[in-house]
Every structure is written in C-alpha cells, then in structure tokens.
Protein backbone atom coordinates (compact mmCIF):
# COMPACT_ATOMS: atom_id res chain seq x y z
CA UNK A 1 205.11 149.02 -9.21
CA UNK A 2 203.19 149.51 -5.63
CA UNK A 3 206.23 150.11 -3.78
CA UNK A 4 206.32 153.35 -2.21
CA UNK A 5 210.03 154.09 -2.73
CA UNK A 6 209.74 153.15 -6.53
CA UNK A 7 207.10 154.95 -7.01
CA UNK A 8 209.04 158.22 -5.26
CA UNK A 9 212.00 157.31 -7.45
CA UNK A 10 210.12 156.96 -10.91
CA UNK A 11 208.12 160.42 -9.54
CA UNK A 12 211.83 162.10 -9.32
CA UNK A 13 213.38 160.60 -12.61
CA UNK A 14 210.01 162.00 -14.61
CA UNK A 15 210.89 165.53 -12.97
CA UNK A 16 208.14 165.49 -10.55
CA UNK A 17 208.10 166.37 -7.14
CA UNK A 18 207.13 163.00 -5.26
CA UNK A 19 204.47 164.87 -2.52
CA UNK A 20 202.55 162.37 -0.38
CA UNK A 21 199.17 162.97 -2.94
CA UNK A 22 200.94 162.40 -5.89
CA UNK A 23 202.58 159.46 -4.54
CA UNK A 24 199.14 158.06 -3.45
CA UNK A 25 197.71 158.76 -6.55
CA UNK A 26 200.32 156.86 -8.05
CA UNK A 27 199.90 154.06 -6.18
CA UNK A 28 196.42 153.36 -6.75
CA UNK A 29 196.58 153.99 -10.78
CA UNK A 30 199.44 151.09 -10.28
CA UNK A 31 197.30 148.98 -8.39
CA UNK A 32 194.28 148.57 -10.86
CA UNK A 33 194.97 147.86 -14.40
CA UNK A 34 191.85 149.42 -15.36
CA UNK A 35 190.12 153.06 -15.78
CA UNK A 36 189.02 154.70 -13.21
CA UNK A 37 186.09 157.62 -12.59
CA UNK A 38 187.56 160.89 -10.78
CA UNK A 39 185.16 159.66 -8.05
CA UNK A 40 186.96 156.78 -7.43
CA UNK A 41 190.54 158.13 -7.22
CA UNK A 42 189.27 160.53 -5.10
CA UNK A 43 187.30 157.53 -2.70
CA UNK A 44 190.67 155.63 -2.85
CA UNK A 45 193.09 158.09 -2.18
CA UNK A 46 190.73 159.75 0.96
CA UNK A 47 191.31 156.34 2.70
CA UNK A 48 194.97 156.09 1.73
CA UNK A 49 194.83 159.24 3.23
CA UNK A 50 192.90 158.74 6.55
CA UNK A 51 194.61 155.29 6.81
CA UNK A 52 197.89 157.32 7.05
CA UNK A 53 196.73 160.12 9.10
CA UNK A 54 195.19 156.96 11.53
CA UNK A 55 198.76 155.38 11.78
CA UNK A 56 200.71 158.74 12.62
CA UNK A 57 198.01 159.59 15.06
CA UNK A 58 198.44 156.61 17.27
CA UNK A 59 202.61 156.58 16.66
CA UNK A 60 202.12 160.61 17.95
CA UNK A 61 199.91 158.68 21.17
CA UNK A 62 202.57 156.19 22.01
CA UNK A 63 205.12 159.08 22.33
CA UNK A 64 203.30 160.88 24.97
C-alpha cells in the first residue's frame, strides 16, 4: 500500500485526519518492511518533504 490515495483512504476509515505528514509517514512505514530509528523517519520524510516542496515550487514558476 504506497499509493497515495489508499493510503488517504485507509487514514480516513481508521478516523484519522489524512494531513500531508501523516500521509508521508505512512508511506514510508509501507515502503520498508522493517523497523525503523526515529532518525530515519525523520531523514525520509524531510526529503519526501523537500521533494514536494521542490515540485510545487517550479509548478508555482511555470505559472508566472
């Protein structure tokens, strides 16, 4: 389950509100099948995060 919309969904059937954090938190604990440190979920979602930020940056360029 990597998908972004069934991750939102299975966020919203569990009563949670699907924000863009939780959603990339999600998405990495679905991705690796293993523990992993605070640390690294932090690490991972930061460039999740910046990756995002990156695309909606140059989107916001082409506009202008």
């Amino acid at each position: 389950m990597n998908n972004r919309d069934d991750i939102v969904n299975k966020l919203k059937s569990s009563g949670v509100s699907p924000t863009s954090q939780r959603v990339d938190i999600a998405q990495v604990l679905f991705a690796r099948p293993q523990h992993l440190s605070a640390e690294q979920m932090l690490k991972m979602t930061q460039k999740r995060q910046r990756r995002r930020f990156t695309i909606r940056l140059v989107c916001l360029r082409r506009k202008v």
